[in-house]
PDB file of N, CA and C in Angstrom:
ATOM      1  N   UNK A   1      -5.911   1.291   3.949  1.00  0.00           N
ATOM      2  CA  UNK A   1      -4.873   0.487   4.575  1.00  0.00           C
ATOM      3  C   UNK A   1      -5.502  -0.338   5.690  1.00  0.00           C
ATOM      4  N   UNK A   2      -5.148  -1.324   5.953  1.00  0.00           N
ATOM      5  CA  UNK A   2      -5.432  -2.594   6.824  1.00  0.00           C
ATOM      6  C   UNK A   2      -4.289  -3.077   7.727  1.00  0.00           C
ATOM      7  N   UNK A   3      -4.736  -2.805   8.901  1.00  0.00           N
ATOM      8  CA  UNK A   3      -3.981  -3.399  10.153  1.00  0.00           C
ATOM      9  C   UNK A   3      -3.674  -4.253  11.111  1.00  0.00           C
ATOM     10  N   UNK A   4      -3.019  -5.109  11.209  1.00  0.00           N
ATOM     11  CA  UNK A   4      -3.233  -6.729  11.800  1.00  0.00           C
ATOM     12  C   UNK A   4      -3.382  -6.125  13.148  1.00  0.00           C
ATOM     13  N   UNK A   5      -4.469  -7.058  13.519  1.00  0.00           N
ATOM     14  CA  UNK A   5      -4.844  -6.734  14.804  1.00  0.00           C
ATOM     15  C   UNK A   5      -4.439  -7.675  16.089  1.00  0.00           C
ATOM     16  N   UNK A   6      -4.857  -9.272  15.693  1.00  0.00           N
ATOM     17  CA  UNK A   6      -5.344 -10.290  16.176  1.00  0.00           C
ATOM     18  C   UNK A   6      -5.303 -11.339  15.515  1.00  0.00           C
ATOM     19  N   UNK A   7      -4.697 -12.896  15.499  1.00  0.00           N
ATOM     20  CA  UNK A   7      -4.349 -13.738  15.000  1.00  0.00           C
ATOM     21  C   UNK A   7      -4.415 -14.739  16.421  1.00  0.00           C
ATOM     22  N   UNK A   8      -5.753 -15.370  16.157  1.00  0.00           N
ATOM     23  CA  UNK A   8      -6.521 -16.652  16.796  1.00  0.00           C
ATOM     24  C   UNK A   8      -5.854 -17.690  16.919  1.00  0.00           C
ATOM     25  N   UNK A   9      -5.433 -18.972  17.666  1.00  0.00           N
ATOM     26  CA  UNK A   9      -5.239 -20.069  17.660  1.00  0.00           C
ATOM     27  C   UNK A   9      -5.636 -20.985  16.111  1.00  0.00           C
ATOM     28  N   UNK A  10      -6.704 -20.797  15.867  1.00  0.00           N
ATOM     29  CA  UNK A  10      -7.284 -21.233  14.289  1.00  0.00           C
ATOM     30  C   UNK A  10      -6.722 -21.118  13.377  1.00  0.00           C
ATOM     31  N   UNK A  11      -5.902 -20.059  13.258  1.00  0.00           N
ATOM     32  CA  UNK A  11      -5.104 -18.871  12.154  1.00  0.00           C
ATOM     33  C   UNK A  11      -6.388 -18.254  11.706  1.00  0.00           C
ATOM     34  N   UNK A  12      -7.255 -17.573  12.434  1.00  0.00           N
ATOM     35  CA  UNK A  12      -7.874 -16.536  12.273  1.00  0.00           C
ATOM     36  C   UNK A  12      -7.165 -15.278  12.122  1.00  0.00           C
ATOM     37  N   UNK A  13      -7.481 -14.571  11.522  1.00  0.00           N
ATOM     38  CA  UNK A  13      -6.994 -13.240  11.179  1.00  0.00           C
ATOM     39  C   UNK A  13      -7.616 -12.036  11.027  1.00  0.00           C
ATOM     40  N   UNK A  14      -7.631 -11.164  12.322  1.00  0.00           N
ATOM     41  CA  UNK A  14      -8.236 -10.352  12.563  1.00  0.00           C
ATOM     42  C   UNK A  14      -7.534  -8.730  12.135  1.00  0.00           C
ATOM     43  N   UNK A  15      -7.975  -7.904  11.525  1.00  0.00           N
ATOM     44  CA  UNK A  15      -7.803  -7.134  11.122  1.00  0.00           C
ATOM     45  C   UNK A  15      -8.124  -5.473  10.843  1.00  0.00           C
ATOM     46  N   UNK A  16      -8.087  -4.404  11.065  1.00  0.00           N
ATOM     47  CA  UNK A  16      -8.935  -2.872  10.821  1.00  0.00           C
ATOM     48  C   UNK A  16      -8.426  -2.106  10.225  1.00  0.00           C
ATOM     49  N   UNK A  17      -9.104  -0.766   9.383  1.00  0.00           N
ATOM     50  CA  UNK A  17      -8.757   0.027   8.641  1.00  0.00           C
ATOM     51  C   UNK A  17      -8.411   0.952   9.623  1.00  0.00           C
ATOM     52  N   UNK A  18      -7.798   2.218   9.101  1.00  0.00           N
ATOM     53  CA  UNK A  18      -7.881   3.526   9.740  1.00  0.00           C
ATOM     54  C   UNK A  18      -9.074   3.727   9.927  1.00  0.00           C
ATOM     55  N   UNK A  19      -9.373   4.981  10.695  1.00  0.00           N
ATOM     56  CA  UNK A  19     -10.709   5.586  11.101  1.00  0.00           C
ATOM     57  C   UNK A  19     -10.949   6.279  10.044  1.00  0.00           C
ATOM     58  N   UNK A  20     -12.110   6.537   8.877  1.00  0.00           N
ATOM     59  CA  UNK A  20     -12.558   6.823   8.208  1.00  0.00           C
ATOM     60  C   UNK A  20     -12.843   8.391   8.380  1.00  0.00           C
ATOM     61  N   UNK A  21     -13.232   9.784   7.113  1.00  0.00           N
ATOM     62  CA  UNK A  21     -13.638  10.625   8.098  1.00  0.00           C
ATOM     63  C   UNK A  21     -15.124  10.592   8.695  1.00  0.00           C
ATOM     64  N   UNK A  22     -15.679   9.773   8.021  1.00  0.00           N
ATOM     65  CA  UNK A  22     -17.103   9.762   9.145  1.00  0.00           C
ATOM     66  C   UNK A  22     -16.961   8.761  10.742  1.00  0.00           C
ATOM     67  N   UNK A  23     -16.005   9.291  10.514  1.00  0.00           N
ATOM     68  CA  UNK A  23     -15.603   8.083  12.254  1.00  0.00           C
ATOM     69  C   UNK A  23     -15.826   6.763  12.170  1.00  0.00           C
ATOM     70  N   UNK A  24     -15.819   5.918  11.025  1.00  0.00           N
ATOM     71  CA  UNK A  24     -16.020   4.623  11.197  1.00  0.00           C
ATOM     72  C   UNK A  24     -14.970   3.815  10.775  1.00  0.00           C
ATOM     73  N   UNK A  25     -14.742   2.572  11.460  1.00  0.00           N
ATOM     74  CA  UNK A  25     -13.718   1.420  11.322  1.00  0.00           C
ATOM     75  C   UNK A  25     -13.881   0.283  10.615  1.00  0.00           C
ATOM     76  N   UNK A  26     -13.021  -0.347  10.017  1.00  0.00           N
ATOM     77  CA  UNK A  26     -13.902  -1.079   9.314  1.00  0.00           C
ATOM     78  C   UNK A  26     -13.073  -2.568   9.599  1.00  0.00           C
ATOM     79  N   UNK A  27     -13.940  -3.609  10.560  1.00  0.00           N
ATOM     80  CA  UNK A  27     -12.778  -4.579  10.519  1.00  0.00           C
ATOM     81  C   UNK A  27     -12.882  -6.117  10.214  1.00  0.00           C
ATOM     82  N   UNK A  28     -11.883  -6.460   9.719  1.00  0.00           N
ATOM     83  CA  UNK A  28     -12.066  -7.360   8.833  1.00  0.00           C
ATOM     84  C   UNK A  28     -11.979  -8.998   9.675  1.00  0.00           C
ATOM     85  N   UNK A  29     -12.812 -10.259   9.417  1.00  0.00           N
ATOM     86  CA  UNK A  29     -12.318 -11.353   9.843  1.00  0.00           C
ATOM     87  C   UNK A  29     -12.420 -12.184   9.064  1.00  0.00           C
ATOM     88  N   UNK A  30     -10.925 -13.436   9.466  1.00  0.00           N
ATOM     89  CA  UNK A  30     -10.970 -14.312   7.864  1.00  0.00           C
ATOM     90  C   UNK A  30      -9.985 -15.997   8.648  1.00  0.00           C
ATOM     91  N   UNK A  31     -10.711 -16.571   8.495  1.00  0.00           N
ATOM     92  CA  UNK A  31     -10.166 -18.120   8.580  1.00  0.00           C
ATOM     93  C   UNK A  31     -10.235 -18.906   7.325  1.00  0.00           C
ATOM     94  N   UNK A  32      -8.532 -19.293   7.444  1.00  0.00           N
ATOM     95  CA  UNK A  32      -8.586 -20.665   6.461  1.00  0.00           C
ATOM     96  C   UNK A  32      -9.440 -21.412   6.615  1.00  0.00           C
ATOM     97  N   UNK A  33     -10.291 -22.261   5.361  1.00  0.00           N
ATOM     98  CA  UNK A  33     -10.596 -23.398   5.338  1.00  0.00           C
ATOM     99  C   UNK A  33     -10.017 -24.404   4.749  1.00  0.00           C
ATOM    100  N   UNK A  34     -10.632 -25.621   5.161  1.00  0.00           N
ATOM    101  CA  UNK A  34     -10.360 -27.182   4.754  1.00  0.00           C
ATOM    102  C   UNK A  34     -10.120 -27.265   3.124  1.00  0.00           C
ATOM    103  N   UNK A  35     -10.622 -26.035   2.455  1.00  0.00           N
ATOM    104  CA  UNK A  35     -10.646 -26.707   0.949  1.00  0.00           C
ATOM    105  C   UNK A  35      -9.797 -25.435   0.106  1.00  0.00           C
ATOM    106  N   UNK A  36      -8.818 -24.426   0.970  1.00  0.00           N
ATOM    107  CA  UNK A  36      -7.573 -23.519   0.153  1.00  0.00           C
ATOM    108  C   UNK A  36      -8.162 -22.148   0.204  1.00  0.00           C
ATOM    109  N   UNK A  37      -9.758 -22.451   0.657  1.00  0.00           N
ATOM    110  CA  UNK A  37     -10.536 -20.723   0.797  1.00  0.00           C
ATOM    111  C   UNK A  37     -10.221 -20.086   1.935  1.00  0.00           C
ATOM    112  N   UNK A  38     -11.498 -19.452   2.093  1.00  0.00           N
ATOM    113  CA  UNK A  38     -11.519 -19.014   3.247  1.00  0.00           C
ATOM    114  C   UNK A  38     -13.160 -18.537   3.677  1.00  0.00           C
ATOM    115  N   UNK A  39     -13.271 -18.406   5.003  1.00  0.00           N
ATOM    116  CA  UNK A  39     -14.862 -17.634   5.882  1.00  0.00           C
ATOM    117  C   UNK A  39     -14.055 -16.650   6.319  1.00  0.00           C
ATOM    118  N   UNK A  40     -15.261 -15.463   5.986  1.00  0.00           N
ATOM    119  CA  UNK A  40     -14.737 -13.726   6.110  1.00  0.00           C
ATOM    120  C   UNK A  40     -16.458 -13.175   6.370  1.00  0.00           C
ATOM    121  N   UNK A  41     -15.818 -11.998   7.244  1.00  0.00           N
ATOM    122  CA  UNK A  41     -16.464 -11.530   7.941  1.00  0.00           C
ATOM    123  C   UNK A  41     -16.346  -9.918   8.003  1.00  0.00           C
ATOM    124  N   UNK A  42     -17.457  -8.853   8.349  1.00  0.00           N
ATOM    125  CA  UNK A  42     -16.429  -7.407   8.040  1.00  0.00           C
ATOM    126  C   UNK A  42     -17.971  -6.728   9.365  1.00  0.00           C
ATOM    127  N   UNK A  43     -17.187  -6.259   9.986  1.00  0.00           N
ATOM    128  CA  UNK A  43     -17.823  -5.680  11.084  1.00  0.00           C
ATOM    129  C   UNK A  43     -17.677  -3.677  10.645  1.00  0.00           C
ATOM    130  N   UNK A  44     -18.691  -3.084  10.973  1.00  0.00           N
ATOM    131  CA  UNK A  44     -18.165  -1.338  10.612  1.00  0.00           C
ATOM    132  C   UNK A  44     -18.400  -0.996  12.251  1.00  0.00           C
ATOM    133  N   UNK A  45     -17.555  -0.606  12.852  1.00  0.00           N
ATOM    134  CA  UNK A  45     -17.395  -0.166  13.884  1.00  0.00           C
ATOM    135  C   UNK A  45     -17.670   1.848  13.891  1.00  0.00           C
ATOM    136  N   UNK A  46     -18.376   2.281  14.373  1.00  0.00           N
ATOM    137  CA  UNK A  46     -18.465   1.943  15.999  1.00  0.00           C
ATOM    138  C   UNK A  46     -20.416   1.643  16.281  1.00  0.00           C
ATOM    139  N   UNK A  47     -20.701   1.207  14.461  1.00  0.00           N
ATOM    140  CA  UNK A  47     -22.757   0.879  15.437  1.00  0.00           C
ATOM    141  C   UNK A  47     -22.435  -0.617  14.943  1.00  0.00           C
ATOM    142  N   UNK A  48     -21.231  -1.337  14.658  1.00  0.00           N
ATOM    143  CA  UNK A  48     -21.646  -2.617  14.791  1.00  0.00           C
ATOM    144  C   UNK A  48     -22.346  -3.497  13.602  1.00  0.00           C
ATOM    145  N   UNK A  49     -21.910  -2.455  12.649  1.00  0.00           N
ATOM    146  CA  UNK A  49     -23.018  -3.492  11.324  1.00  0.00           C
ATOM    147  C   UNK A  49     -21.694  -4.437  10.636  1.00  0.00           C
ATOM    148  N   UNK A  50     -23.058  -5.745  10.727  1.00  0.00           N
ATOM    149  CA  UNK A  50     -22.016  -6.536  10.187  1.00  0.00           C
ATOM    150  C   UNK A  50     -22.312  -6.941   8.819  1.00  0.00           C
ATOM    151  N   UNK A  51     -20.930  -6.855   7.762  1.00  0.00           N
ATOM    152  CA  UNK A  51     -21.561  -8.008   6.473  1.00  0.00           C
ATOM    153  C   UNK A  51     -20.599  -8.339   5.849  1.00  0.00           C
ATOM    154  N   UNK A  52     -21.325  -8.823   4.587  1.00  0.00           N
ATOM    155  CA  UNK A  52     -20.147  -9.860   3.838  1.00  0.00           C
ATOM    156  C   UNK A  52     -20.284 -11.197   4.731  1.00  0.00           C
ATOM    157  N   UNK A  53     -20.998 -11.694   5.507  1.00  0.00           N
ATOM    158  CA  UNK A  53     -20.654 -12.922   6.276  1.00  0.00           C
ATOM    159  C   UNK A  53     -20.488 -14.143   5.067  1.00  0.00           C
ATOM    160  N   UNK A  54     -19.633 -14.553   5.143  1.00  0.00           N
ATOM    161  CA  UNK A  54     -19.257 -15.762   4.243  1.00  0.00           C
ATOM    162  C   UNK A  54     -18.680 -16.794   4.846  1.00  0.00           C
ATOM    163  N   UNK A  55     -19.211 -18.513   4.923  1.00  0.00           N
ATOM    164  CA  UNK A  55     -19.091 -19.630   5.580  1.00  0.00           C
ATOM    165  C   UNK A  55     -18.431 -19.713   7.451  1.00  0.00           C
ATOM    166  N   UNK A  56     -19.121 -18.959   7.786  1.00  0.00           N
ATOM    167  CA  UNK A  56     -19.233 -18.592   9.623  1.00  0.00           C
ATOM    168  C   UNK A  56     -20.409 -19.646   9.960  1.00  0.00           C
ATOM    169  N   UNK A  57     -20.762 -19.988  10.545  1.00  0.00           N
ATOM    170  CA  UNK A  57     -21.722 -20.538  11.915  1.00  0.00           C
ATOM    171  C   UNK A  57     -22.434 -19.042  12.326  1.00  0.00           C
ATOM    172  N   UNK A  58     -23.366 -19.297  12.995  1.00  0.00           N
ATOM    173  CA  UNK A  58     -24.275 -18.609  13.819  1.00  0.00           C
ATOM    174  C   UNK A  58     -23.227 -18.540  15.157  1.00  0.00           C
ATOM    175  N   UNK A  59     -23.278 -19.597  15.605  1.00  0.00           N
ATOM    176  CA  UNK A  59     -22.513 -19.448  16.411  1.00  0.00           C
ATOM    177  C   UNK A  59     -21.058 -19.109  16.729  1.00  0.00           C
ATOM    178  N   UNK A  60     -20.419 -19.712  15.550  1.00  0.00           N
ATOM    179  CA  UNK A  60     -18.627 -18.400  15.112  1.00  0.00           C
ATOM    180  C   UNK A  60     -19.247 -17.105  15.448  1.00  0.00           C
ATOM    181  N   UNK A  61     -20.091 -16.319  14.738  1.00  0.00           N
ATOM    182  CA  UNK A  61     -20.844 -14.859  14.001  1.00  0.00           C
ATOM    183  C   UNK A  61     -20.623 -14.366  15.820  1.00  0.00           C
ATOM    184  N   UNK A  62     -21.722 -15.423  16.475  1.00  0.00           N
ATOM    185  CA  UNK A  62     -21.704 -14.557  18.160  1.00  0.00           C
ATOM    186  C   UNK A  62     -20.669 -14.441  18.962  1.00  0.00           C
ATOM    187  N   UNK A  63     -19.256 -15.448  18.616  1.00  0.00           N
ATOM    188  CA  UNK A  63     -18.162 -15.372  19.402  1.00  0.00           C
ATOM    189  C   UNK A  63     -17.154 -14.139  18.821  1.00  0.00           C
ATOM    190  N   UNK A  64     -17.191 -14.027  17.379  1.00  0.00           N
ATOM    191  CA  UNK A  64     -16.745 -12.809  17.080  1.00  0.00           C
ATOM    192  C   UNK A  64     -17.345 -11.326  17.562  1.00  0.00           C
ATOM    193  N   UNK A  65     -18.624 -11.600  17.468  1.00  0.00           N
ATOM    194  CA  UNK A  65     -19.588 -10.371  17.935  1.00  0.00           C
ATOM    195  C   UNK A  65     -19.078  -9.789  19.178  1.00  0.00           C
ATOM    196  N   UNK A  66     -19.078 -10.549  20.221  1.00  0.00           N
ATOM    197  CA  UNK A  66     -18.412 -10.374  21.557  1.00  0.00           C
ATOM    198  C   UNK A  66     -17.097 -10.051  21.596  1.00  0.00           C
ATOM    199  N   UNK A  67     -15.888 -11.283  20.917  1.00  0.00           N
ATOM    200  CA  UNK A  67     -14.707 -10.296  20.717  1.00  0.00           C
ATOM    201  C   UNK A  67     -14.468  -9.002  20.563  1.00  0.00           C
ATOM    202  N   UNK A  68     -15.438  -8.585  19.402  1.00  0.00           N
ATOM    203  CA  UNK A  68     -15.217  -7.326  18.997  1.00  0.00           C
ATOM    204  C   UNK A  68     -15.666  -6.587  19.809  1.00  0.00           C
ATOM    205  N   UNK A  69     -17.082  -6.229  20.101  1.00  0.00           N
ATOM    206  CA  UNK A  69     -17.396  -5.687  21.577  1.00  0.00           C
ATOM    207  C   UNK A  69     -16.277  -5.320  22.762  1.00  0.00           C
ATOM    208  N   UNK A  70     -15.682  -6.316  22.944  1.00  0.00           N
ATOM    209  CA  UNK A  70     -14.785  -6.385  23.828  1.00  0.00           C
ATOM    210  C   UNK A  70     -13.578  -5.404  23.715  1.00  0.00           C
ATOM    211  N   UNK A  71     -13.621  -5.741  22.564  1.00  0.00           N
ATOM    212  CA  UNK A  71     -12.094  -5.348  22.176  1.00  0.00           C
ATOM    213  C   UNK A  71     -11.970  -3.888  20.829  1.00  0.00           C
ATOM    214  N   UNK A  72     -13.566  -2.985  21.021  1.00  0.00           N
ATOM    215  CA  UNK A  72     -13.677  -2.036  20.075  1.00  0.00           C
ATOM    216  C   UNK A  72     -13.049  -1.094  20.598  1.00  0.00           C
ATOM    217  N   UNK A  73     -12.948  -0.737  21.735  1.00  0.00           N
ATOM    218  CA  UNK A  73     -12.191   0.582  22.281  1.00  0.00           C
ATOM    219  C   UNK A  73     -10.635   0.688  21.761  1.00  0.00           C
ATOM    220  N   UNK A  74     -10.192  -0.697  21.747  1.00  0.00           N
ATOM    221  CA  UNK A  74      -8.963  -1.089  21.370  1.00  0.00           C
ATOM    222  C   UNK A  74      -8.520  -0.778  19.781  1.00  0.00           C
ATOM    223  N   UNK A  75      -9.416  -0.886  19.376  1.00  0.00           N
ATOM    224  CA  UNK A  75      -9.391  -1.190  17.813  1.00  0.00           C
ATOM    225  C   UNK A  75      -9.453   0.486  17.541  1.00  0.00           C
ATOM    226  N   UNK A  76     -10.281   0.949  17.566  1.00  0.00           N
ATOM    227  CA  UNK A  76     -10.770   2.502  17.587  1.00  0.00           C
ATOM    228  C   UNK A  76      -9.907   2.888  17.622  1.00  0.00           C
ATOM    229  N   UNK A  77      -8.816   3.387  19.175  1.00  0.00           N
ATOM    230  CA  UNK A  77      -7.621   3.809  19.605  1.00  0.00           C
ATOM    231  C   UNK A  77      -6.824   3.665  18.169  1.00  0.00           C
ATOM    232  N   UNK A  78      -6.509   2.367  17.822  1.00  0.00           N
ATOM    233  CA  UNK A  78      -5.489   1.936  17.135  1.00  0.00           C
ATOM    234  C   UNK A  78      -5.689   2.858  15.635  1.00  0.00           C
ATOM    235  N   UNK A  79      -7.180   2.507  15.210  1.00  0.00           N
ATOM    236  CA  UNK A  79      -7.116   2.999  13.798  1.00  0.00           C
ATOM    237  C   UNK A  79      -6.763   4.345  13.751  1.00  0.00           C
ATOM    238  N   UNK A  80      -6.560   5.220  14.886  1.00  0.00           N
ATOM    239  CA  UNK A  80      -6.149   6.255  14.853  1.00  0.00           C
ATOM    240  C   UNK A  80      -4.448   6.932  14.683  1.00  0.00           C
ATOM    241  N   UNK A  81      -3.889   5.551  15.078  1.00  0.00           N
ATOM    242  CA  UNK A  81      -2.665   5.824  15.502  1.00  0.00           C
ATOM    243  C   UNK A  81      -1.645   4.896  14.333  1.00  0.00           C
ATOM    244  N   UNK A  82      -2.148   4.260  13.501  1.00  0.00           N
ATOM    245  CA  UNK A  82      -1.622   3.611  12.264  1.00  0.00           C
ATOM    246  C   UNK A  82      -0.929   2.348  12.783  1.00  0.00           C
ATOM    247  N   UNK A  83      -2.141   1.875  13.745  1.00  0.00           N
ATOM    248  CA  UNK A  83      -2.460   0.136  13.816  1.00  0.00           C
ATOM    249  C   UNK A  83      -1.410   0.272  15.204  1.00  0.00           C
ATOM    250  N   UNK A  84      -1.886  -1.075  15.664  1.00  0.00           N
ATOM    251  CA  UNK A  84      -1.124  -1.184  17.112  1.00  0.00           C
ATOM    252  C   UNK A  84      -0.121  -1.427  17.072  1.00  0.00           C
ATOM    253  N   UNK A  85       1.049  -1.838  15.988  1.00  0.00           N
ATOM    254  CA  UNK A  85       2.188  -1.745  15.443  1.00  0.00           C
ATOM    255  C   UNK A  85       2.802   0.044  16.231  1.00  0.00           C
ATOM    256  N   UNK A  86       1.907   0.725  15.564  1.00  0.00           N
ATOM    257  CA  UNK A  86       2.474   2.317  15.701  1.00  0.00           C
ATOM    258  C   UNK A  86       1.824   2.941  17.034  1.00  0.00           C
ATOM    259  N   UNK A  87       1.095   2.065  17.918  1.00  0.00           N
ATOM    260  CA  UNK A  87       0.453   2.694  19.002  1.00  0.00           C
ATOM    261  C   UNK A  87       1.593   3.526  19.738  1.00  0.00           C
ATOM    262  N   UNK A  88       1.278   4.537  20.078  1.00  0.00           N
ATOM    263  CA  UNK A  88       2.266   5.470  20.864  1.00  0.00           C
ATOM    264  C   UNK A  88       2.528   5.114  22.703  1.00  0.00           C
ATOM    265  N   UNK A  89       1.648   4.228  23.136  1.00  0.00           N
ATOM    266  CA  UNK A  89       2.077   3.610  24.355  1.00  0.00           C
ATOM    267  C   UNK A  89       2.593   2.388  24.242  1.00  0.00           C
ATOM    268  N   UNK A  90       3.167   1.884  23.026  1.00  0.00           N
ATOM    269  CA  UNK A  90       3.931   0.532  23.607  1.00  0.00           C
ATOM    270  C   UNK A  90       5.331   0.599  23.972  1.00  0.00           C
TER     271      UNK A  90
END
């Protein structure tokens, strides 16, 4: 299952699984393009490996990198609790 996380100005669409049982997250990123596709991206949280990179920039790749960084504690929490929809402190 997949959990909306985050939805960018771009219509980026940021996204995570539950926590796996080997403790890992798995989260997903995906922008429309100009021609009906899309650039997708899949980060495994919590060492950070990234793949699948498909039509990103180098430089998109590092602004997501940092988002996520930023915002993994967040994500973590959540996949535990069946997405920030179901977080128990809102």
């Amino acid at each position: 299952m997949m959990y909306p996380y985050m939805t960018l100005d771009d219509d980026t669409e940021i996204v995570h699984s539950e926590m796996k049982e080997d403790g890992t997250v798995k989260v997903y990123i995906e922008t429309p393009d100009d021609k009906g596709g899309f650039h997708n991206a899949t980060c495994i949280l919590p060492n950070y490996k990234w793949e699948n990179i498909e039509g990103y920039s180098e430089r998109e790749i590092e602004y997501f990198m940092q988002l996520i960084r930023d915002n993994a504690h967040l994500i973590i929490e959540f996949s535990q609790e069946g997405g920030i929809l179901n977080a128990a402190n809102l």
